[in-house]
PDB file of N, CA and C in Angstrom:
ATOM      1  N   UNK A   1     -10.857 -17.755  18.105  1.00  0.00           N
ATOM      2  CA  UNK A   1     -11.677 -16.580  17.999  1.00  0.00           C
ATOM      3  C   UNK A   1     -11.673 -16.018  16.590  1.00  0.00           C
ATOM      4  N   UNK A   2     -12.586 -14.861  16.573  1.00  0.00           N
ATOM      5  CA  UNK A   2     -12.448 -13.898  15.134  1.00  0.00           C
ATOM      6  C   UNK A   2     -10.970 -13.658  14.748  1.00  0.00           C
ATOM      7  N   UNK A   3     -10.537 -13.269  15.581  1.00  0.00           N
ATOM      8  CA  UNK A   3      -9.040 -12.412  15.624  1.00  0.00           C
ATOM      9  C   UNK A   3      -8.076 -13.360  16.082  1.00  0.00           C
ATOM     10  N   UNK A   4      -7.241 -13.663  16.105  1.00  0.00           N
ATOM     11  CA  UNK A   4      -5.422 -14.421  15.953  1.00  0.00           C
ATOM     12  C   UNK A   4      -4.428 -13.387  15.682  1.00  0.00           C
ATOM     13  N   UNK A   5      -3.459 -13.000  16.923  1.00  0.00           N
ATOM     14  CA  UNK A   5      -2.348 -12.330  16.978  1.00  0.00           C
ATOM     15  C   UNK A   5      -0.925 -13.210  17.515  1.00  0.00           C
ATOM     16  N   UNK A   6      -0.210 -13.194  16.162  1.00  0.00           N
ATOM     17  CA  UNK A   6       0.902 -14.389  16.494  1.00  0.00           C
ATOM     18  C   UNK A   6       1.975 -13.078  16.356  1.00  0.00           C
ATOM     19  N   UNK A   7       3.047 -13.296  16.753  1.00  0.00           N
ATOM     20  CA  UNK A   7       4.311 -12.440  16.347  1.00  0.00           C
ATOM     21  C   UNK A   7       5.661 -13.589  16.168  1.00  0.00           C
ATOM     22  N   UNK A   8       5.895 -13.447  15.155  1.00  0.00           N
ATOM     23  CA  UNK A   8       6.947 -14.724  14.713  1.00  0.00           C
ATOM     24  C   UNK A   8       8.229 -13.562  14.350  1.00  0.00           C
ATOM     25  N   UNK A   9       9.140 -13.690  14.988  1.00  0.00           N
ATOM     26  CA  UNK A   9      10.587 -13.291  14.695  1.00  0.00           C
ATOM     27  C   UNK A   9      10.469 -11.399  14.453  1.00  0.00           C
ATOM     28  N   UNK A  10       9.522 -11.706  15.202  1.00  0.00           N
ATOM     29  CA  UNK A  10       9.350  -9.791  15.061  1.00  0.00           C
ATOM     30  C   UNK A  10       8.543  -9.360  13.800  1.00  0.00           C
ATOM     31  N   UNK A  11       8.010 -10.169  13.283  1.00  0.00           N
ATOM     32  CA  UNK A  11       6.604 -10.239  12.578  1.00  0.00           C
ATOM     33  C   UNK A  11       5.830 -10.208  13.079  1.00  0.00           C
ATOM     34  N   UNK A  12       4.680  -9.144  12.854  1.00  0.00           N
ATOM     35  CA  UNK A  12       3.355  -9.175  13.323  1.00  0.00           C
ATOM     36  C   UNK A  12       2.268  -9.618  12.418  1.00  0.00           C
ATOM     37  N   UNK A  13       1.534 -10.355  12.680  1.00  0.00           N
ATOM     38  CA  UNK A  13       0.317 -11.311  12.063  1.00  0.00           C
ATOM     39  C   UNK A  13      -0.625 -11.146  12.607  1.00  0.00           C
ATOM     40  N   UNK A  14      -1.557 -10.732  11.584  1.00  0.00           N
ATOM     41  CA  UNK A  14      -3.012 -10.877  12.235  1.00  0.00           C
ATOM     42  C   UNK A  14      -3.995 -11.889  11.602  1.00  0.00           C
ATOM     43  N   UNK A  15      -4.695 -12.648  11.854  1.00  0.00           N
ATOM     44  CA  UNK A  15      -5.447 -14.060  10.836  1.00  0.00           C
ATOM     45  C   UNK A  15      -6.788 -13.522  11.713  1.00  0.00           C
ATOM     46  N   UNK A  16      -7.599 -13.386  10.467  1.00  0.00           N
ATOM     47  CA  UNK A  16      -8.698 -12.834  10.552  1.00  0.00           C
ATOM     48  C   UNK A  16      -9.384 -14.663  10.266  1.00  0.00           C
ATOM     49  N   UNK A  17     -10.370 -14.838  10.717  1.00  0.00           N
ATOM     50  CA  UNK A  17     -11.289 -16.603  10.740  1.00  0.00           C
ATOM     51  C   UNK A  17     -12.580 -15.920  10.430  1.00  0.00           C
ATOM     52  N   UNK A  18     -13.114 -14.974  10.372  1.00  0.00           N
ATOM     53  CA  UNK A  18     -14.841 -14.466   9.854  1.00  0.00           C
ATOM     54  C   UNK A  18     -14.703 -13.630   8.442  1.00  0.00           C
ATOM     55  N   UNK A  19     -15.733 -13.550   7.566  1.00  0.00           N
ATOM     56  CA  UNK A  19     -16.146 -13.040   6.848  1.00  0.00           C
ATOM     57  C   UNK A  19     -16.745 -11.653   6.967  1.00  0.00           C
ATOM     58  N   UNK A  20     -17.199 -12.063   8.650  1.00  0.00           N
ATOM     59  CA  UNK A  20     -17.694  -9.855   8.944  1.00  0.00           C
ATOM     60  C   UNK A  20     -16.412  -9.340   9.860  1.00  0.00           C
ATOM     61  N   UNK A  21     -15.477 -10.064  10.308  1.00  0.00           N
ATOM     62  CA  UNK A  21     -14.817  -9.352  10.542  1.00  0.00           C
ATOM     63  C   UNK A  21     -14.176  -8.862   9.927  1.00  0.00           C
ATOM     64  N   UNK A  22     -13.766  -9.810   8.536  1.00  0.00           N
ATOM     65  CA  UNK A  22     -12.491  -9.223   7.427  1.00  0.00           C
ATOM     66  C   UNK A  22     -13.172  -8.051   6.695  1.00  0.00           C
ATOM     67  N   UNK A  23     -14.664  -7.803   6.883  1.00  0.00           N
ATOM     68  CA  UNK A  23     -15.603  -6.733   5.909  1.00  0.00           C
ATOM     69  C   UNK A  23     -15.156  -5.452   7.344  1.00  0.00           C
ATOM     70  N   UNK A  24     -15.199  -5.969   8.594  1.00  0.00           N
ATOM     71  CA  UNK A  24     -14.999  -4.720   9.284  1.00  0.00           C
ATOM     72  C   UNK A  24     -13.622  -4.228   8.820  1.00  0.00           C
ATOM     73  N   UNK A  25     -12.478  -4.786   8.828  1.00  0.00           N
ATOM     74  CA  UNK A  25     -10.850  -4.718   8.923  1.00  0.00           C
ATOM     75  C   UNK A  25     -10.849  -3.723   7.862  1.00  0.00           C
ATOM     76  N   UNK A  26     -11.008  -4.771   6.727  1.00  0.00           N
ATOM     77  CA  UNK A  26     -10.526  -4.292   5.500  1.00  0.00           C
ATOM     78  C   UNK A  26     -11.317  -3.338   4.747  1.00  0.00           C
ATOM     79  N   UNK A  27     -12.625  -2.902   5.494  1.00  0.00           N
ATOM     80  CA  UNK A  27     -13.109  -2.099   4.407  1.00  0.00           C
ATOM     81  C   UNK A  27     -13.413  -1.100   5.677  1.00  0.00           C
ATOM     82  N   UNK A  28     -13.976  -1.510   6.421  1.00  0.00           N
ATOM     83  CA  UNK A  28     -14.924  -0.034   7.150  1.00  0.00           C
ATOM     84  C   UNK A  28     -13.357   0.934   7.790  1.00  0.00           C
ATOM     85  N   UNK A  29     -12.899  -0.296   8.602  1.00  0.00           N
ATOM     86  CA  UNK A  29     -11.500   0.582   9.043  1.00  0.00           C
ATOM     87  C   UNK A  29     -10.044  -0.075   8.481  1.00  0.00           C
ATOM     88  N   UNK A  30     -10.227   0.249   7.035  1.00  0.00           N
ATOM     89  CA  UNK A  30      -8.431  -0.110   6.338  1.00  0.00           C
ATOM     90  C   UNK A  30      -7.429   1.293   6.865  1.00  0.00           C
ATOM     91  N   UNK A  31      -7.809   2.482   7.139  1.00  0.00           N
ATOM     92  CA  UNK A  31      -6.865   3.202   6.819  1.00  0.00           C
ATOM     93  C   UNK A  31      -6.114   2.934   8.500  1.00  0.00           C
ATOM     94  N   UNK A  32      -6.764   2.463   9.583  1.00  0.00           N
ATOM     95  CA  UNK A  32      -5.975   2.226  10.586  1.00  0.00           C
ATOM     96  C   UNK A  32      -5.124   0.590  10.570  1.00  0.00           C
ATOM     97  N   UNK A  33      -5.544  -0.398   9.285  1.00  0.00           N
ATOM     98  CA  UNK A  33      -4.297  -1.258   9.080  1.00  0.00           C
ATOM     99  C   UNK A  33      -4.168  -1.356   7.431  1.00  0.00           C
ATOM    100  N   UNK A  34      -3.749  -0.241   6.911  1.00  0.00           N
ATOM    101  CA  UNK A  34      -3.108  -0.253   5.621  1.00  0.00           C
ATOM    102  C   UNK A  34      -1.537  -0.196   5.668  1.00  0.00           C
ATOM    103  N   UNK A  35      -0.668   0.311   6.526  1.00  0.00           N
ATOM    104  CA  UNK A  35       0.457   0.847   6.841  1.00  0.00           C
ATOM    105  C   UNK A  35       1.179  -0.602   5.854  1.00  0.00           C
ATOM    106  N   UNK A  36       2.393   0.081   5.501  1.00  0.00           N
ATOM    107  CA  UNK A  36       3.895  -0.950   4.870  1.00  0.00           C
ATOM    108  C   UNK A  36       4.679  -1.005   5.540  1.00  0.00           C
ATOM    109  N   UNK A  37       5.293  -2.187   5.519  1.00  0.00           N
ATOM    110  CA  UNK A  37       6.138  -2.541   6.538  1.00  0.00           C
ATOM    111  C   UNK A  37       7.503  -1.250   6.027  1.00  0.00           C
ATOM    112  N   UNK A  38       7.824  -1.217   7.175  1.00  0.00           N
ATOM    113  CA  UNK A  38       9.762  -0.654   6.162  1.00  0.00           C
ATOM    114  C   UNK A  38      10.402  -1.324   5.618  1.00  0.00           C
ATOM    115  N   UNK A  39      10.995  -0.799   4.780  1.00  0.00           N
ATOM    116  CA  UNK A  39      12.188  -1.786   4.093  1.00  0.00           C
ATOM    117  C   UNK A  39      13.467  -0.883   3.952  1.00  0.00           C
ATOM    118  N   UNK A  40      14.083  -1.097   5.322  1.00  0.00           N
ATOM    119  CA  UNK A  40      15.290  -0.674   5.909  1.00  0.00           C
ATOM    120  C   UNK A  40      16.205  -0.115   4.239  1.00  0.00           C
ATOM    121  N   UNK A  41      16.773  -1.459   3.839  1.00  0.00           N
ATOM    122  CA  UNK A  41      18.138  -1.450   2.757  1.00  0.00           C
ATOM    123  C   UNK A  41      17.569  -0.670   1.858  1.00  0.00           C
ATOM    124  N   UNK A  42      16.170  -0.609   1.100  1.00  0.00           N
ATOM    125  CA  UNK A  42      15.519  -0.286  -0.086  1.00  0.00           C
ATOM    126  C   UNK A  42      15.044   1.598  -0.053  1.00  0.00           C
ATOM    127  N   UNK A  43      14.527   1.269   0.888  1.00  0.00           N
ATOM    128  CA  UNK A  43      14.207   2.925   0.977  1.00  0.00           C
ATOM    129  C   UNK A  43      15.342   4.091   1.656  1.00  0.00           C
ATOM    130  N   UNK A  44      16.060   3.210   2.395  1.00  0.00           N
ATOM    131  CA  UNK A  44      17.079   4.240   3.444  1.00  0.00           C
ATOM    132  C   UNK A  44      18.384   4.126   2.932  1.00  0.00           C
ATOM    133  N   UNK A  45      18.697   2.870   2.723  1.00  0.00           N
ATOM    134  CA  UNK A  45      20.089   2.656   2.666  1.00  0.00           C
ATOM    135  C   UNK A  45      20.374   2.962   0.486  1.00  0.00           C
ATOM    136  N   UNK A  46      19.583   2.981   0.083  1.00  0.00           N
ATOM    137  CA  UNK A  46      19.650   2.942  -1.492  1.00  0.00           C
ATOM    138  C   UNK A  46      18.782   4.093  -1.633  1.00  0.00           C
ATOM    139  N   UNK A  47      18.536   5.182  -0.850  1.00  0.00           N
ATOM    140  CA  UNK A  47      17.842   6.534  -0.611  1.00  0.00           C
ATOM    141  C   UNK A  47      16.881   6.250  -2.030  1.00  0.00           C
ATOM    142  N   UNK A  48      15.937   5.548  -1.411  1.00  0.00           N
ATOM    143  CA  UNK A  48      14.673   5.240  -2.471  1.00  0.00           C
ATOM    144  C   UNK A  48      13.312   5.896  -1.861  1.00  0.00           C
ATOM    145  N   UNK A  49      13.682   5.952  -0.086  1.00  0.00           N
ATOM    146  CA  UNK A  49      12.492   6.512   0.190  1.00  0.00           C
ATOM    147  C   UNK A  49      11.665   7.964   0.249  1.00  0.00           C
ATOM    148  N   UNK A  50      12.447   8.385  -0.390  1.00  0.00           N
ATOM    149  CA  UNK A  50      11.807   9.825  -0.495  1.00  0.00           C
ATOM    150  C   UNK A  50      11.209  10.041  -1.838  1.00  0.00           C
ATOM    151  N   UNK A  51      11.640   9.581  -3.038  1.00  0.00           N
ATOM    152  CA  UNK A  51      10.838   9.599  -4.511  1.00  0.00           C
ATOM    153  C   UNK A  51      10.032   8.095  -4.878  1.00  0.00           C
ATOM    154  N   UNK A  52      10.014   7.046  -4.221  1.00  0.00           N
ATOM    155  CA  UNK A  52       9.441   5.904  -4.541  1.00  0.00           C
ATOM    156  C   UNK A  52       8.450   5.842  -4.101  1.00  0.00           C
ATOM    157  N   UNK A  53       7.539   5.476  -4.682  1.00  0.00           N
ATOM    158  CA  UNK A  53       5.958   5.596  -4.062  1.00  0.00           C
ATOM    159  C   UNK A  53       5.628   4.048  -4.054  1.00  0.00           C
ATOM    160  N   UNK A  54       6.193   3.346  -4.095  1.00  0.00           N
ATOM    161  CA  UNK A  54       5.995   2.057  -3.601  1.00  0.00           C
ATOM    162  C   UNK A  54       6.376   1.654  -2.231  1.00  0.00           C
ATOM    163  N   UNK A  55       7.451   2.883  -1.648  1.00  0.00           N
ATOM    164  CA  UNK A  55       8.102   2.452  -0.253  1.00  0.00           C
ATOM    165  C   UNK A  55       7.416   3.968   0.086  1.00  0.00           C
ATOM    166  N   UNK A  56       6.388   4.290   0.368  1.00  0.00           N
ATOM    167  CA  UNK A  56       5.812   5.454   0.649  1.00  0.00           C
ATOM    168  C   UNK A  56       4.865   4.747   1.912  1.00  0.00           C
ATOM    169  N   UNK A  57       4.703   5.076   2.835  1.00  0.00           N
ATOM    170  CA  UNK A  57       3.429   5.253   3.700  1.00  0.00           C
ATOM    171  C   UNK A  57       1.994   5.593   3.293  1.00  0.00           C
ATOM    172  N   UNK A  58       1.219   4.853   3.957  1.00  0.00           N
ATOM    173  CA  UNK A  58      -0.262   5.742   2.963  1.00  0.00           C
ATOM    174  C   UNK A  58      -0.662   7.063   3.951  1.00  0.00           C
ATOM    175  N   UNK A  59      -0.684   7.802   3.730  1.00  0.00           N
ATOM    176  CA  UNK A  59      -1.139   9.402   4.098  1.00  0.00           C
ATOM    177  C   UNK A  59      -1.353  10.102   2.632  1.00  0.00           C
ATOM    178  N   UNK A  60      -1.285  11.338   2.838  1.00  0.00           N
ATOM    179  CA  UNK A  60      -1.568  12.705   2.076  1.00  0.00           C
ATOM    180  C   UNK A  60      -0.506  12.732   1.057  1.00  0.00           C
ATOM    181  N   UNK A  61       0.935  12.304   1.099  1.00  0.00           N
ATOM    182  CA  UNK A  61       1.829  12.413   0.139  1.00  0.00           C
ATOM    183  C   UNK A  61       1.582  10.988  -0.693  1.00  0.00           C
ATOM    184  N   UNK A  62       1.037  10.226  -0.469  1.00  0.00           N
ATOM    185  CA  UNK A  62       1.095   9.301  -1.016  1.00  0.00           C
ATOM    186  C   UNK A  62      -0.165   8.827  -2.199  1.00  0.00           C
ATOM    187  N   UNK A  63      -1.294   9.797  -1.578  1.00  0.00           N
ATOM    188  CA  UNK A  63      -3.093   9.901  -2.391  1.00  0.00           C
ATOM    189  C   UNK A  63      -2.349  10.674  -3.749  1.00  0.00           C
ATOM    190  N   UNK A  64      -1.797  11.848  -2.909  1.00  0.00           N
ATOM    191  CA  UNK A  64      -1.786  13.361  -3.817  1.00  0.00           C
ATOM    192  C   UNK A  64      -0.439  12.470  -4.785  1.00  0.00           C
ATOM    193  N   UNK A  65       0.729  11.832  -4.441  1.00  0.00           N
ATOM    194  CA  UNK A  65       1.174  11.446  -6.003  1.00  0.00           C
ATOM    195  C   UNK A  65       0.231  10.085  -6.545  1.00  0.00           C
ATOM    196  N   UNK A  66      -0.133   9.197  -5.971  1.00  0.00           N
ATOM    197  CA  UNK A  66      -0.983   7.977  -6.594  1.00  0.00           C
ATOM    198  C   UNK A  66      -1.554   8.544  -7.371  1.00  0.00           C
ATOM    199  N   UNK A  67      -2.752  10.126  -6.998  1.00  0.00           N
ATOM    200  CA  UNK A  67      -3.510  10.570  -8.364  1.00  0.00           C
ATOM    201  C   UNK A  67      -2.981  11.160  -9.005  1.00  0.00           C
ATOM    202  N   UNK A  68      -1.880  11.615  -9.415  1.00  0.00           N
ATOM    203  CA  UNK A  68      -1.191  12.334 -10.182  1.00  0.00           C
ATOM    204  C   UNK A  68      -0.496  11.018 -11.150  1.00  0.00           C
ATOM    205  N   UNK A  69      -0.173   9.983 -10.808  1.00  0.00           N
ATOM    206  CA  UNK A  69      -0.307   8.915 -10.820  1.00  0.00           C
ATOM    207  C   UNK A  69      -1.193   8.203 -12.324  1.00  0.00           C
ATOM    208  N   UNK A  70      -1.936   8.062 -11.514  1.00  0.00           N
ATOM    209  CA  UNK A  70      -3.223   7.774 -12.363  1.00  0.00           C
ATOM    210  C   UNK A  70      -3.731   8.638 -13.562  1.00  0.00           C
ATOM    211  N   UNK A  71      -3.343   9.912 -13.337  1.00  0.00           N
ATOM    212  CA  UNK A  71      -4.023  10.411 -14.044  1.00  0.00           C
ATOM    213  C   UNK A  71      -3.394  10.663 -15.577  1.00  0.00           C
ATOM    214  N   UNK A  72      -1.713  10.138 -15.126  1.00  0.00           N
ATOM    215  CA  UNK A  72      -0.990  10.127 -16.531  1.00  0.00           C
ATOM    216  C   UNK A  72      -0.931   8.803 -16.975  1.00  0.00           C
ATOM    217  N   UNK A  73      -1.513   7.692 -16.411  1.00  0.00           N
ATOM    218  CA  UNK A  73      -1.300   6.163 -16.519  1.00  0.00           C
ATOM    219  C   UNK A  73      -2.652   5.238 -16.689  1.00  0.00           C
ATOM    220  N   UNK A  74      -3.661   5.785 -16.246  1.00  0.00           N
ATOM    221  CA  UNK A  74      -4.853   5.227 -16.550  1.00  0.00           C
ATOM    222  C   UNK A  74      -5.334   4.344 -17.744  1.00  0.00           C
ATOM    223  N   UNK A  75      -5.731   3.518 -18.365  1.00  0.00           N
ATOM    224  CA  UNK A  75      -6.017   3.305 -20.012  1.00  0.00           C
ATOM    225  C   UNK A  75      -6.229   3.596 -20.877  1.00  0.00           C
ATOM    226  N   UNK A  76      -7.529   5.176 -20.656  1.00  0.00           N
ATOM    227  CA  UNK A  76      -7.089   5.872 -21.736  1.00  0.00           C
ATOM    228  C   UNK A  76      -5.994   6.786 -21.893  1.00  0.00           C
ATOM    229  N   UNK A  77      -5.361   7.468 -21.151  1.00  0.00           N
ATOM    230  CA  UNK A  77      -4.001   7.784 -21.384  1.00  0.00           C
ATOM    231  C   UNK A  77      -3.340   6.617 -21.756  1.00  0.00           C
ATOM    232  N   UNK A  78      -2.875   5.951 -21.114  1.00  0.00           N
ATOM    233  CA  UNK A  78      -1.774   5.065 -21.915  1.00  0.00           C
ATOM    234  C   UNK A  78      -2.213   4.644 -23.698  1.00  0.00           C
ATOM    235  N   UNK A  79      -3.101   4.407 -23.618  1.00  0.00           N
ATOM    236  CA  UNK A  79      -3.612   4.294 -25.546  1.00  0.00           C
ATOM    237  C   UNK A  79      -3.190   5.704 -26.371  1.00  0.00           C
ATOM    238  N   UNK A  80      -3.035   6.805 -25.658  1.00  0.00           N
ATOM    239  CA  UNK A  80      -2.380   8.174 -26.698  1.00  0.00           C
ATOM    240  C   UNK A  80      -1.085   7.849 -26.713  1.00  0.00           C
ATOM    241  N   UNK A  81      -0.463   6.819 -26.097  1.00  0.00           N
ATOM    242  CA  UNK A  81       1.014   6.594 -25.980  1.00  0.00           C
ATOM    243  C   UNK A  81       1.243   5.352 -27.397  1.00  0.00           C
ATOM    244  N   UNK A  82       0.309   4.642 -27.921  1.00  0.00           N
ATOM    245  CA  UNK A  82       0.696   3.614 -28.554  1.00  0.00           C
ATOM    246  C   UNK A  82       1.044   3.917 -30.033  1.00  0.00           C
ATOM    247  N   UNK A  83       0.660   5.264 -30.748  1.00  0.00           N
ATOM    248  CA  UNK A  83       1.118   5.790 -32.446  1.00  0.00           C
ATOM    249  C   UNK A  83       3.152   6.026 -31.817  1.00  0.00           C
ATOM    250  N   UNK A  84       3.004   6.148 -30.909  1.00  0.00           N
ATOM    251  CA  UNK A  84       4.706   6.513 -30.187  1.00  0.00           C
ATOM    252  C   UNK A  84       5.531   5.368 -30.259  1.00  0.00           C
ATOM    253  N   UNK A  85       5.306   4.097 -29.749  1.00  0.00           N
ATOM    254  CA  UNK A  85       5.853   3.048 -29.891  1.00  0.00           C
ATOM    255  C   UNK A  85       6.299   2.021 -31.092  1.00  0.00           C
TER     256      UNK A  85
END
């Protein structure tokens, strides 16, 4: 079919086989499968998950620092950084 749901060792997999389905998934409805997996040791156990925005969830805390984000890291910002180096 379009869709393939395997679960290997407590992995969940989804194998998308169409071109309109992967346009439905990934674009019309990403924000219901964007989610990150956890990473138990990295975020909890090495208390990374509360300031790391790489082990962040996507919601509202995660837009509001990404653009804050961006907005000091973008290309032309980073080029006012290069008379510094």
């Amino acid at each position: 079919g379009e869709l393939v749901y395997v679960n290997v060792f407590g992995t969940h997999m989804l194998w998308v086989n169409s071109r309109q389905m992967a346009y439905e998934i990934f674009e019309k409805k990403s924000s219901n499968y964007s989610e990150r997996p956890t990473t138990t040791m990295l975020s909890e156990l090495l208390g990374m998950k509360e300031w790391n925005i790489a082990f962040q969830p996507y919601g509202t805390w995660w837009r509001r620092h990404r653009r804050a984000m961006h907005m000091s890291f973008h290309d032309e910002a980073v080029k006012a950084f290069f008379p510094v180096q």
